[in-house]
Protein backbone atom coordinates (compact mmCIF):
# COMPACT_ATOMS: atom_id res chain seq x y z
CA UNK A 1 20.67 129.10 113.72
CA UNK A 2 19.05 125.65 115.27
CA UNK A 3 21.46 123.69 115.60
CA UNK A 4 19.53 120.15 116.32
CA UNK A 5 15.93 118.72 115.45
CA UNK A 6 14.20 116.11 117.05
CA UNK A 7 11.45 114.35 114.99
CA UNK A 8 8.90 111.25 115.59
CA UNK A 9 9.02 108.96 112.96
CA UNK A 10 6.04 106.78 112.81
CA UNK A 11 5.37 102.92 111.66
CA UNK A 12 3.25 102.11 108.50
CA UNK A 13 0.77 99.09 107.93
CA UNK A 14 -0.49 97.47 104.64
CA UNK A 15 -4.43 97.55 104.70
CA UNK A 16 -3.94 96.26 101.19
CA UNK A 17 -1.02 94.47 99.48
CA UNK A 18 -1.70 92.62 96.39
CA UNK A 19 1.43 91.99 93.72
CA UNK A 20 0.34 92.30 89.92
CA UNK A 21 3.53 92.19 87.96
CA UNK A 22 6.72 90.89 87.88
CA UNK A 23 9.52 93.64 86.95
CA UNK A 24 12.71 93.57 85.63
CA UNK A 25 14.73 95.60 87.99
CA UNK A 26 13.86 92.60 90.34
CA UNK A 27 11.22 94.52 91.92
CA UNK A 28 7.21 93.87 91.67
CA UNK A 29 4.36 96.08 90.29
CA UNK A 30 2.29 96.60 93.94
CA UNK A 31 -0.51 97.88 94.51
CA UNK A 32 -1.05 98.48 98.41
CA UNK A 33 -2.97 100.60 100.67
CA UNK A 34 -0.66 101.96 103.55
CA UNK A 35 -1.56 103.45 106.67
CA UNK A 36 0.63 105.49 109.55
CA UNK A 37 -0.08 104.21 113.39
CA UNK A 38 1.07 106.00 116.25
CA UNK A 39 4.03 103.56 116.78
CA UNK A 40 6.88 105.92 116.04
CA UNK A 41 10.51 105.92 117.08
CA UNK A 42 12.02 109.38 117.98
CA UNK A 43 15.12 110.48 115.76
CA UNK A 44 17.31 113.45 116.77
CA UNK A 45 19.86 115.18 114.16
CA UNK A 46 22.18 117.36 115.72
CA UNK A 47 24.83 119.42 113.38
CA UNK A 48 28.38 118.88 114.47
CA UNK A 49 31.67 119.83 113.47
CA UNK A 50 33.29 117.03 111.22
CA UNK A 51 31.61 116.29 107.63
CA UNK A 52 31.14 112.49 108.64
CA UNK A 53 27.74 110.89 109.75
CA UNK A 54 27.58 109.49 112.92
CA UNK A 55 24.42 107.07 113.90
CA UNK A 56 23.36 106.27 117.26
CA UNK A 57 20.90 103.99 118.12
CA UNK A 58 18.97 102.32 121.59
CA UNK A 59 18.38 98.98 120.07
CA UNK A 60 22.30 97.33 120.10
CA UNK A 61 20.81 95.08 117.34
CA UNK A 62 20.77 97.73 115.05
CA UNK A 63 23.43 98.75 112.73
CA UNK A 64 24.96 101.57 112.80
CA UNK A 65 27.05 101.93 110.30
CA UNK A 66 26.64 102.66 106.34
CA UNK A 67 24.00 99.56 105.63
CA UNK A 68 21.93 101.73 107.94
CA UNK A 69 18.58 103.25 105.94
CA UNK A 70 19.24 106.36 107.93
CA UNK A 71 22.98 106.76 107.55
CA UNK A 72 21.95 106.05 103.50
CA UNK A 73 19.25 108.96 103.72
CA UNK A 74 22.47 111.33 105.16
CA UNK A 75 24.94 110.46 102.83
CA UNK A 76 22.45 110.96 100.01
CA UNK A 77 22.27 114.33 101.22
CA UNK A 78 25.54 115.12 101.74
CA UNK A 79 26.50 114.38 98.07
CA UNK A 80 23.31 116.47 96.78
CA UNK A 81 24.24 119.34 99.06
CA UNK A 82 28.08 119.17 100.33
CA UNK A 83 27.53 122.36 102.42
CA UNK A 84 25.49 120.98 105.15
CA UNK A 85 28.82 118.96 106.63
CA UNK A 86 28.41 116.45 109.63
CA UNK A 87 26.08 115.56 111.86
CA UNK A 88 24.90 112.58 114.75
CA UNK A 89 21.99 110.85 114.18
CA UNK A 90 20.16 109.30 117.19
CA UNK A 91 17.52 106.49 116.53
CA UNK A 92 15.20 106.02 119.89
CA UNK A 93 14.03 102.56 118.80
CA UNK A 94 10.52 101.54 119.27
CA UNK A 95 9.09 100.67 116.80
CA UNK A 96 10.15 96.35 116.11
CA UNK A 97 12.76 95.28 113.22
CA UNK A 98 12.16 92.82 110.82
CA UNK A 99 8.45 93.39 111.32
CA UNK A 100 6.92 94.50 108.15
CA UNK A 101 6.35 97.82 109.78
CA UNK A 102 8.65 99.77 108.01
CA UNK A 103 10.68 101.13 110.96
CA UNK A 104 14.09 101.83 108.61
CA UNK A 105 12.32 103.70 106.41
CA UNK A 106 10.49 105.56 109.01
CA UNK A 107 13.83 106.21 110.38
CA UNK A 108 15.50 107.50 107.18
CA UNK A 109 12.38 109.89 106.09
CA UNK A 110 12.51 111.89 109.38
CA UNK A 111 16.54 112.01 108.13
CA UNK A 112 15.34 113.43 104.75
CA UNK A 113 12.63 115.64 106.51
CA UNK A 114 15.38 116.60 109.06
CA UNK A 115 18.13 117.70 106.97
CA UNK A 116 15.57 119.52 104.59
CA UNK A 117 14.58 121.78 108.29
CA UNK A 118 17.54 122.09 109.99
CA UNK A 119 19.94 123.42 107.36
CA UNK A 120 16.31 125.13 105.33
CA UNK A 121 17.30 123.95 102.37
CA UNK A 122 13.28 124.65 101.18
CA UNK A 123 12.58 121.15 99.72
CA UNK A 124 8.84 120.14 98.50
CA UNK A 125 7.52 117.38 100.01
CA UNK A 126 7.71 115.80 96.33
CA UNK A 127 11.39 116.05 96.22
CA UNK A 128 12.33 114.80 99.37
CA UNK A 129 9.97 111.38 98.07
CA UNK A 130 11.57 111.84 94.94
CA UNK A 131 15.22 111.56 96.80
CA UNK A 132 13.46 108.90 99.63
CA UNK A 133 12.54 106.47 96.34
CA UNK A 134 15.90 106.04 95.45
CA UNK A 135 17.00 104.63 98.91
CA UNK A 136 13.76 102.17 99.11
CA UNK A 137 10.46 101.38 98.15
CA UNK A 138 8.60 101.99 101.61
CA UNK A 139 10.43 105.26 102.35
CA UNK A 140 8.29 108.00 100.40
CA UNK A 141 5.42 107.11 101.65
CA UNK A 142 7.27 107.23 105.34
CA UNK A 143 7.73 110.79 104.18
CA UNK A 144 3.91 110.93 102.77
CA UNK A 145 2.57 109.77 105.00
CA UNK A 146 -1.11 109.31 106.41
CA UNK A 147 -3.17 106.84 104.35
CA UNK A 148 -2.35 106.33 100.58
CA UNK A 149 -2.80 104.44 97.86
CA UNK A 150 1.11 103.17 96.19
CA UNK A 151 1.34 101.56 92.96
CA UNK A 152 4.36 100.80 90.75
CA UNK A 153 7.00 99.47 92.73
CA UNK A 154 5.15 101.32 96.47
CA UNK A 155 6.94 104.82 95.60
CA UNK A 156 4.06 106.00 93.42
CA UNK A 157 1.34 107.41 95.93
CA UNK A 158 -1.71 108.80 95.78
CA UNK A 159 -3.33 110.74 98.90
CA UNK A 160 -6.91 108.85 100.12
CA UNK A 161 -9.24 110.93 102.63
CA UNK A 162 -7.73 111.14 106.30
CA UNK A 163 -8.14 107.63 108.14
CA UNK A 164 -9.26 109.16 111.70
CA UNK A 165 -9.15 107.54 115.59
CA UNK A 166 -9.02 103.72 113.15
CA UNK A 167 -8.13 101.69 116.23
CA UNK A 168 -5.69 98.94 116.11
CA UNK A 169 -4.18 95.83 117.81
CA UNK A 170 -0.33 95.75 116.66
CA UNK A 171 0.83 91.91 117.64
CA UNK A 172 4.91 90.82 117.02
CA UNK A 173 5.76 87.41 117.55
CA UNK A 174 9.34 88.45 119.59
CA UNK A 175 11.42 85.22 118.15
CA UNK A 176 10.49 85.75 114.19
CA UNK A 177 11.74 88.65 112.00
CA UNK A 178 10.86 88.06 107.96
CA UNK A 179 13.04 89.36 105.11
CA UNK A 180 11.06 91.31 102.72
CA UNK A 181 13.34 90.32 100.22
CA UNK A 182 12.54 86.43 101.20
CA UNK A 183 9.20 86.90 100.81
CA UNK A 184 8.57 88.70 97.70
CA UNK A 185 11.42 86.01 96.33
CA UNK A 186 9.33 83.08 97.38
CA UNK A 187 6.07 84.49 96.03
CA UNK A 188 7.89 84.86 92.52
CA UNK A 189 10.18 81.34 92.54
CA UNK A 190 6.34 79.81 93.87
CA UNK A 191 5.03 80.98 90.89
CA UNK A 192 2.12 82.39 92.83
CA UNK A 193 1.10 85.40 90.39
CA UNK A 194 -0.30 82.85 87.70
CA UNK A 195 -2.50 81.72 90.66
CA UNK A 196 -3.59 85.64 92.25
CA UNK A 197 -6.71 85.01 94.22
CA UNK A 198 -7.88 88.55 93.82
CA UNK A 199 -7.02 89.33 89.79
CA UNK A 200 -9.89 90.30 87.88
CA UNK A 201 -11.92 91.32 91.27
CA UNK A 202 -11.01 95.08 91.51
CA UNK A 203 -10.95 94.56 95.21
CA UNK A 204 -8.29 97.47 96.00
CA UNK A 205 -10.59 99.57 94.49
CA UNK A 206 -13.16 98.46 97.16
CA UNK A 207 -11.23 99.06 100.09
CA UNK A 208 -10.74 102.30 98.55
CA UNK A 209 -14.88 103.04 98.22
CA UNK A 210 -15.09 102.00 102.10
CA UNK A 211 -12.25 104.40 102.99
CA UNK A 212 -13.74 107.29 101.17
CA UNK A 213 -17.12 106.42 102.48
CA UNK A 214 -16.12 108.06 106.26
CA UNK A 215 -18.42 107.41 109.03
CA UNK A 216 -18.99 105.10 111.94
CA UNK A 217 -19.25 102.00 109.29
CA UNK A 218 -16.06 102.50 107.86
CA UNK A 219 -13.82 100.05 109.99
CA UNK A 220 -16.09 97.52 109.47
CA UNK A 221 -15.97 97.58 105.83
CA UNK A 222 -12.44 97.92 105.41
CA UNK A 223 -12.15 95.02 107.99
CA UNK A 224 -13.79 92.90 105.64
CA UNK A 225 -11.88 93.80 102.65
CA UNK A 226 -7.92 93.39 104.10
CA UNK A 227 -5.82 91.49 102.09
CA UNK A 228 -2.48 91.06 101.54
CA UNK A 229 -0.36 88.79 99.06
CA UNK A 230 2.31 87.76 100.90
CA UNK A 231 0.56 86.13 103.23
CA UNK A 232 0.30 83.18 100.58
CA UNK A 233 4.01 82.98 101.21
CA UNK A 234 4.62 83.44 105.17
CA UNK A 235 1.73 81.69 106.85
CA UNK A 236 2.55 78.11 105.28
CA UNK A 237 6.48 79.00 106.30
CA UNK A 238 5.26 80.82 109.59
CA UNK A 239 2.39 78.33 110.97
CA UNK A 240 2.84 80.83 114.47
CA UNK A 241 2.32 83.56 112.46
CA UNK A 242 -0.78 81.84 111.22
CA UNK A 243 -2.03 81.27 114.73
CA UNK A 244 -1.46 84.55 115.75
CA UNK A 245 -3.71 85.98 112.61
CA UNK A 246 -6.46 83.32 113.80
CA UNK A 247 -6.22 84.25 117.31
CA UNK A 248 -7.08 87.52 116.39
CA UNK A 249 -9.90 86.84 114.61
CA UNK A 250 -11.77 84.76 117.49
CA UNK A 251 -11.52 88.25 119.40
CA UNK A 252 -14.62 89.50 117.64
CA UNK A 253 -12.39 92.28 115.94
CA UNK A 254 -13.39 93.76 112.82
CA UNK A 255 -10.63 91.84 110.43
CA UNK A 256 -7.35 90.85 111.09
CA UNK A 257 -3.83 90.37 108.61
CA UNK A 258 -0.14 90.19 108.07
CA UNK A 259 1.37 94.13 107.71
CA UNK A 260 3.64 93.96 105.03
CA UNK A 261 6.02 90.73 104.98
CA UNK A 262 5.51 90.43 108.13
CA UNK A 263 5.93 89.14 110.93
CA UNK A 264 3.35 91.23 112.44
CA UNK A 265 -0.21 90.64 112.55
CA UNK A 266 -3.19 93.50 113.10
CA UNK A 267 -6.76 93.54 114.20
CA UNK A 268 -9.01 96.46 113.54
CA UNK A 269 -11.18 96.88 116.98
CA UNK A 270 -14.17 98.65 117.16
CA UNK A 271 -13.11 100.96 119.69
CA UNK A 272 -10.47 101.68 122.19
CA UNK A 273 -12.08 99.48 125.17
CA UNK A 274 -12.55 96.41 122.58
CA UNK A 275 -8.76 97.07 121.43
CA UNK A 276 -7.70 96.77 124.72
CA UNK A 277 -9.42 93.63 125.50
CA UNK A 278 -7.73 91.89 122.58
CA UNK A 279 -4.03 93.06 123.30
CA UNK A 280 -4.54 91.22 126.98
CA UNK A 281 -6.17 87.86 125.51
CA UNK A 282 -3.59 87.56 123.05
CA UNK A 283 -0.26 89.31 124.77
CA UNK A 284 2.10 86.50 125.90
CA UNK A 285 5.63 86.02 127.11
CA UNK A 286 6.71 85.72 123.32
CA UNK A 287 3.82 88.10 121.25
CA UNK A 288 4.70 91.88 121.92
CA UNK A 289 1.24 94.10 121.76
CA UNK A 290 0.63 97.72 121.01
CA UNK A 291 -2.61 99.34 120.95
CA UNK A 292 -2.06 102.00 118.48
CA UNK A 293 -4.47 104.52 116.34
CA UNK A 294 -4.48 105.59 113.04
CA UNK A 295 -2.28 109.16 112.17
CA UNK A 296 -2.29 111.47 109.05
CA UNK A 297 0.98 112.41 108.72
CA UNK A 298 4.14 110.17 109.61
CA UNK A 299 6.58 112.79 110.69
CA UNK A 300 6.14 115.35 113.55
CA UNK A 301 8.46 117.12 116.13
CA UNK A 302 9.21 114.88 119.14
């Protein structure tokens, strides 16, 4: 019997975030088109001996104890099926925290798709979302993966056609990490629902016309109709943020927005040569760059 799996967990974007509800769990009704990039950390389970959970990870800033989404996706295993004992969990960390690229969650669906392999415990892909929405918002569709339209609180997702070779420019500011509990705080104390920009314009369902469309032209359509919420709430906090979103759009990309809370900003290139030329005029000392592509799944063997 394998005794140890080793799985690439990959990043998510928002092409689409807007917030149309207030709930009263604290959470917000969403409705958000995600995307996986090929910006993945690797995550290796190995079965040992003793029934505790033991996380290891290459970034020292993360934790590694229980606050840890992945040591949470574990435990919830362990008390839904007590036979599978111990194990170590090792988080190769590339993918940037406090980001707004879903990198925990990543990290704690390859734990849920893990476990499920290594002790063949015959999960659907259904369950292990069902299990994944109890631990966060963002982390079934880290299971789901590809590109998919969430609604209710983001664990309520809906498959759209295959996003293929979409080419991106991935840009961190290094010295700014966001909260997404700050920022979807803010947007409700701000009031900022009464005021939605987009209510009443069925825009999501737009963005989702120019990703079913396929073709050559679909970047450029879906470049034109990004938009995300939150950014109401960060840019006037985050004027570098800001910057870094106008930067992007002097490169002659095809759009360019806040993933998520933030703080990182994307551009949609053309093509690869195009994507390249933005990462080097806007990489500095203090803005990490990736030149990434679109996936369609968000877990995969290492």
């Amino acid at each position: 019997m394998t005794s140890r799996i080793s799985l690439k967990a990959a990043a998510k974007i928002n092409l689409y975030l807007e917030i149309t509800g207030s709930r009263v769990d604290g959470y917000h009704d969403l409705v958000m088109i995600l995307q996986s990039i090929d910006l993945c950390d690797r995550v290796d389970i190995r079965k040992i001996g003793a029934d505790e959970i033991q996380v290891l990870c290459t970034n020292p800033e993360v934790p590694c104890d229980r606050t840890n989404l992945a040591y949470k996706a574990a435990a919830l295993m362990q008390d839904i099926y007590p036979e599978i004992g111990g194990m170590e969990i090792v988080i190769d960390k590339q993918i940037p925290m406090g980001a707004g690229l879903a990198g925990g969650s990543a990290n704690a669906a390859a734990v849920f798709v893990g476990i499920d392999r290594l002790w063949d415990l015959g999960l659907t892909q259904s369950q292990l979302c069902d299990f994944a929405a109890q631990l966060g918002s963002d982390i079934p569709f880290c299971v789901f993966g590809g590109t998919a339209l969430a609604t209710g609180r983001g664990e309520v997702l809906s498959p759209l056609p295959d996003l293929t070779d979409l080419v991106l420019v991935i840009c961190k500011p290094r010295q700014i990490e966001i909260a997404t509990a700050w920022a979807y705080q803010t947007f409700r104390k701000q009031g900022l629902l009464a005021t939605s920009q987009v209510k009443n314009q069925n825009l999501s369902s737009q963005i989702v016309a120019a990703i079913a469309s396929g073709g050559d032209s679909a970047p450029n359509k879906i470049g034109r109709l990004l938009y995300n919420d939150l950014e109401r709430v960060v840019l006037p906090e985050y004027p570098a943020i800001a910057d870094l979103k106008n930067k992007l759009l002097d490169q002659e990309c095809l759009g360019a927005m806040m993933s998520g809370s933030g703080s990182t900003v994307f551009a949609i290139a053309p093509d690869l040569d195009r994507a390249q030329q933005i990462a080097e005029a806007v990489r500095t000392d203090e803005i990490d760059v990736w030149v990434v592509k679109s996936l369609v799944r968000s877990i995969f063997d290492a």
